[in-house]
Protein backbone atom coordinates (compact mmCIF):
# COMPACT_ATOMS: atom_id res chain seq x y z
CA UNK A 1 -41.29 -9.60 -7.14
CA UNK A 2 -43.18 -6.49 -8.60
CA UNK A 3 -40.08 -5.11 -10.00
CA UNK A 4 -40.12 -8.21 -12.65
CA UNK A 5 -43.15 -8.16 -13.69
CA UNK A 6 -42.86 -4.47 -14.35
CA UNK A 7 -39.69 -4.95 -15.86
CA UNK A 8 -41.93 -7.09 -18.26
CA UNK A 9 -43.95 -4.08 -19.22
CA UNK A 10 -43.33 -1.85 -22.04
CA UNK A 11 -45.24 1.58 -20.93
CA UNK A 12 -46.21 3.35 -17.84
CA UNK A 13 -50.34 2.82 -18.16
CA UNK A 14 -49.77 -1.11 -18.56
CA UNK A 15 -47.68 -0.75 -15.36
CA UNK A 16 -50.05 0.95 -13.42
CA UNK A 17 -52.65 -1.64 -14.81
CA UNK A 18 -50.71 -4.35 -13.89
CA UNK A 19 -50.13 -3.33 -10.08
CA UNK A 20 -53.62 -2.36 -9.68
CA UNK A 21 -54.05 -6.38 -10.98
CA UNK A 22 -52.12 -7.28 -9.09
CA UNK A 23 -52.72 -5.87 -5.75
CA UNK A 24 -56.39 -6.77 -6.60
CA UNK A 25 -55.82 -10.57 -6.85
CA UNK A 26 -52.91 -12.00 -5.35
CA UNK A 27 -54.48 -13.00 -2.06
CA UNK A 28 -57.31 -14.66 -4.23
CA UNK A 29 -54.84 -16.52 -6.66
CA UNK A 30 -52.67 -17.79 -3.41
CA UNK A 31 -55.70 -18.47 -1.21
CA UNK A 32 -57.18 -20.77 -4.37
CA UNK A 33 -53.29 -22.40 -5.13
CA UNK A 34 -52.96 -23.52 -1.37
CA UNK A 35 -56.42 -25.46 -1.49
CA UNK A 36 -55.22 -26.79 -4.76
CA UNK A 37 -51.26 -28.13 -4.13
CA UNK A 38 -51.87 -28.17 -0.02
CA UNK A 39 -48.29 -26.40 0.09
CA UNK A 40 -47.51 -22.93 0.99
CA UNK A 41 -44.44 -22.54 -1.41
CA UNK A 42 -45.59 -24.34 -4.04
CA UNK A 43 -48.75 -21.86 -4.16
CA UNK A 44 -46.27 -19.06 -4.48
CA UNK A 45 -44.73 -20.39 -7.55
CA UNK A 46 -48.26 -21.22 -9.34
CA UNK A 47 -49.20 -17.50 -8.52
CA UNK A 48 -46.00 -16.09 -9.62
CA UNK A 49 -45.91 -18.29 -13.14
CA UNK A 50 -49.45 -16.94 -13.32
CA UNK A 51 -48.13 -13.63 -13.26
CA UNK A 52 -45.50 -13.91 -15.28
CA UNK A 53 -48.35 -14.86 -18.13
CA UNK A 54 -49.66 -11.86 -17.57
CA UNK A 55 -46.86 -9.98 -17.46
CA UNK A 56 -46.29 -11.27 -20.80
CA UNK A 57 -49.53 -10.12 -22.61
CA UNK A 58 -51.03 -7.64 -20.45
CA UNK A 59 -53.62 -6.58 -23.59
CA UNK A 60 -55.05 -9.87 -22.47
CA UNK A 61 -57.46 -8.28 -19.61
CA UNK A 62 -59.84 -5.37 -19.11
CA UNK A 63 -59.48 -2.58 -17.27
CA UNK A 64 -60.66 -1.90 -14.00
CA UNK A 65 -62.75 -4.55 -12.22
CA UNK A 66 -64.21 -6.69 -15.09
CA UNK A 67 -65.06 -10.29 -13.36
CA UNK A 68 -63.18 -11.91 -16.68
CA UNK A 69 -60.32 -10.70 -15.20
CA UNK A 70 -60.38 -12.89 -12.01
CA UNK A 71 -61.46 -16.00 -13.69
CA UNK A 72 -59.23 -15.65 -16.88
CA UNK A 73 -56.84 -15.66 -13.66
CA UNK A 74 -57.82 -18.08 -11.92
CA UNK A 75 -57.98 -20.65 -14.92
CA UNK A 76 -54.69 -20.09 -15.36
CA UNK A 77 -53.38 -20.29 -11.84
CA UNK A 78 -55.82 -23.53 -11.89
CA UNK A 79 -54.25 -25.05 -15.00
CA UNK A 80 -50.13 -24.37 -13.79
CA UNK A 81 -51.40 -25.64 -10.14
CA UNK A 82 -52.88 -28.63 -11.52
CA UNK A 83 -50.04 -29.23 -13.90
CA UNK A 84 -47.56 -28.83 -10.54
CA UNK A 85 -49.69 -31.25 -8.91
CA UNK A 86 -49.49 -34.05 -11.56
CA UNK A 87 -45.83 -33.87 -12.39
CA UNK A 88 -45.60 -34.18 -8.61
CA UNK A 89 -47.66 -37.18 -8.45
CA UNK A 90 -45.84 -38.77 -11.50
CA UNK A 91 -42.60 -38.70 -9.64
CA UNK A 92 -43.96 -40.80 -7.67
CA UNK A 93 -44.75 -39.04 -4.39
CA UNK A 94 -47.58 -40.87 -2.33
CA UNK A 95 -50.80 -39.20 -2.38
CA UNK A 96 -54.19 -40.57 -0.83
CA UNK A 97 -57.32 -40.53 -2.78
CA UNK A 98 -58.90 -37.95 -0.43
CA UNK A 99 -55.87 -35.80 -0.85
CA UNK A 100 -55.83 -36.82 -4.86
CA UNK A 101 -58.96 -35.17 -5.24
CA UNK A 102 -58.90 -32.36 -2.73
CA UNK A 103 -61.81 -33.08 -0.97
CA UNK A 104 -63.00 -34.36 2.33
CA UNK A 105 -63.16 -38.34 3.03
CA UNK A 106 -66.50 -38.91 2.98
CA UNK A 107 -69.27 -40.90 0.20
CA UNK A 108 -71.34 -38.72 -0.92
CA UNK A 109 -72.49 -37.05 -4.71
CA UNK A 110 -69.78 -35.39 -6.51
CA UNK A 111 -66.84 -37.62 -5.23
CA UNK A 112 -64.96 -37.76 -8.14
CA UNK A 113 -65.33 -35.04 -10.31
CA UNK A 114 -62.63 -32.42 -8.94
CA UNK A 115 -59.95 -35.93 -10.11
CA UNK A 116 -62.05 -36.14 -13.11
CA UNK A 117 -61.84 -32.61 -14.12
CA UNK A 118 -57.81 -32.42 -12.67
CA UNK A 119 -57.12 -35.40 -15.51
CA UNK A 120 -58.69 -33.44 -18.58
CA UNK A 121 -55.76 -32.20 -20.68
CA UNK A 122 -55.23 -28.23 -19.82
CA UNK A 123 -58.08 -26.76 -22.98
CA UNK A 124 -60.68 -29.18 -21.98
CA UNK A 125 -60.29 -28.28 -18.26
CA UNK A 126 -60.44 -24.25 -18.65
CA UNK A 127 -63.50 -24.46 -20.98
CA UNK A 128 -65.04 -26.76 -18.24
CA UNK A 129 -64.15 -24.34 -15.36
CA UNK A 130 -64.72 -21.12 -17.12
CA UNK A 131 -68.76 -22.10 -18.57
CA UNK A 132 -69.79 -24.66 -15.64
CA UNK A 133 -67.72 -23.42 -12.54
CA UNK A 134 -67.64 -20.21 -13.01
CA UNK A 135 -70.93 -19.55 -15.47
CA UNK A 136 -69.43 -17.93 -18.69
CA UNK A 137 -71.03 -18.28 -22.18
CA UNK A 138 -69.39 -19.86 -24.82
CA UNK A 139 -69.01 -16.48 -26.36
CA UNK A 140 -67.70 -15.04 -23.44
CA UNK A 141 -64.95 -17.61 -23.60
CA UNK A 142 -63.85 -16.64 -27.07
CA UNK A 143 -63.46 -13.21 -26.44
CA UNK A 144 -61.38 -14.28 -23.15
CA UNK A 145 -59.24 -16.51 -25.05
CA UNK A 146 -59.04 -15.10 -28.70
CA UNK A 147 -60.90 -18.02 -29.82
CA UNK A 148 -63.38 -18.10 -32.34
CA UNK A 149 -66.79 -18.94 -30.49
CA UNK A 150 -67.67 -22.58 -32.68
CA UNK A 151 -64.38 -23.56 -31.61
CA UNK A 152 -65.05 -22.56 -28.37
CA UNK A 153 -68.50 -24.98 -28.70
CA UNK A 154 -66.82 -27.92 -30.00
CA UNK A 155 -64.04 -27.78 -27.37
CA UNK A 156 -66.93 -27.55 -24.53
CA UNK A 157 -68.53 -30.61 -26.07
CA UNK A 158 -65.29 -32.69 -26.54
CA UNK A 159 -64.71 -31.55 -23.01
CA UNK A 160 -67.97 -32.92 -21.43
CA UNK A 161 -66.68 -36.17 -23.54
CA UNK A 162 -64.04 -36.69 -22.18
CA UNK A 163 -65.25 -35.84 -18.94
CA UNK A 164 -67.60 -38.26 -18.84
CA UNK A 165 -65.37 -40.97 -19.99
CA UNK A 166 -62.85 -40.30 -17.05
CA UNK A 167 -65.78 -40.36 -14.37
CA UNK A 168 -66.44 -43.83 -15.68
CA UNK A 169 -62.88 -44.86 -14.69
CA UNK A 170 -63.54 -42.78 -11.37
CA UNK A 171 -66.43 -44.94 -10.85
CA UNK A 172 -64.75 -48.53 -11.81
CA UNK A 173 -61.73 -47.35 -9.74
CA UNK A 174 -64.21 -46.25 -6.87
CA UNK A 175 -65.74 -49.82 -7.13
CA UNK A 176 -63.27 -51.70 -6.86
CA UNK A 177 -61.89 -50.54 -3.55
């Protein structure tokens, strides 16, 4: 699989870069697909699409072991996972509520919001899992994702909207079962 990815890149420092990525967070991107699509070759495909991203605009990380690295990762593994997981459930495949919002059957606080944050559209859930899961600024975010930092703001707020407004439907739905 290396071999494509380096085929990807254009010069030798990039290359080294991109192994040293590589072998730095594959376990970590696999580990957090499997607890995501509960399937062992499924998680292989999210972590090698997530690659392939990379692959594709290596400029888009730092070098050495800069913690944006790993999360600019892992939104993106998150997002393709998430995306794998909904196109599976929209064919139609049966899936439990427990298993719909990866978590454990039991009532308790938070029951919800993992489905909640899985149905935002792919911008709104990044923003949400980059500032509030894994504690980046807003301007933090921009520089991640080339984004001017007020747009960055605004998308964080529509986010939180929206979120909101599908916990509400989590809630009804919750209710009437």
């Amino acid at each position: 699989m290396m071999l494509v990815y380096l085929s990807m890149i254009e010069d030798d420092h990039s290359r080294a870069w991109f192994a040293s990525v590589y072998d730095q967070y594959r376990d970590v991107l696999l580990y957090r697909a499997r607890q995501i699509l509960q399937d062992d070759r499924d998680a292989e495909d999210v972590v090698h699409e997530t690659f392939l991203v990379l692959a594709g605009q290596p400029d888009r990380l730092g070098e050495g072991k800069d913690p944006r690295n790993k999360a600019f990762l892992l939104a993106i593994l998150e997002n393709k996972a998430i995306n794998l997981w909904r196109r599976r459930r929209h064919l139609g495949e049966q899936v439990t509520y427990e298993e719909e919002a990866h978590i454990p059957a039991h009532k308790g606080e938070g029951i919800g919001l993992d489905v909640a944050i899985a149905r935002l559209p792919a911008e709104y859930r990044s923003v949400i899992l980059l500032r509030y899961h894994m504690g980046y600024t807003a301007r933090e975010i921009a520089r991640m994702t080339g984004k001017k930092e007020g747009t960055v703001t605004r998308t964080i707020t529509r986010a939180k909207t929206r979120l909101a407004k599908e916990l509400e439907i989590i809630q009804k739905e919750l209710q009437s079962i």
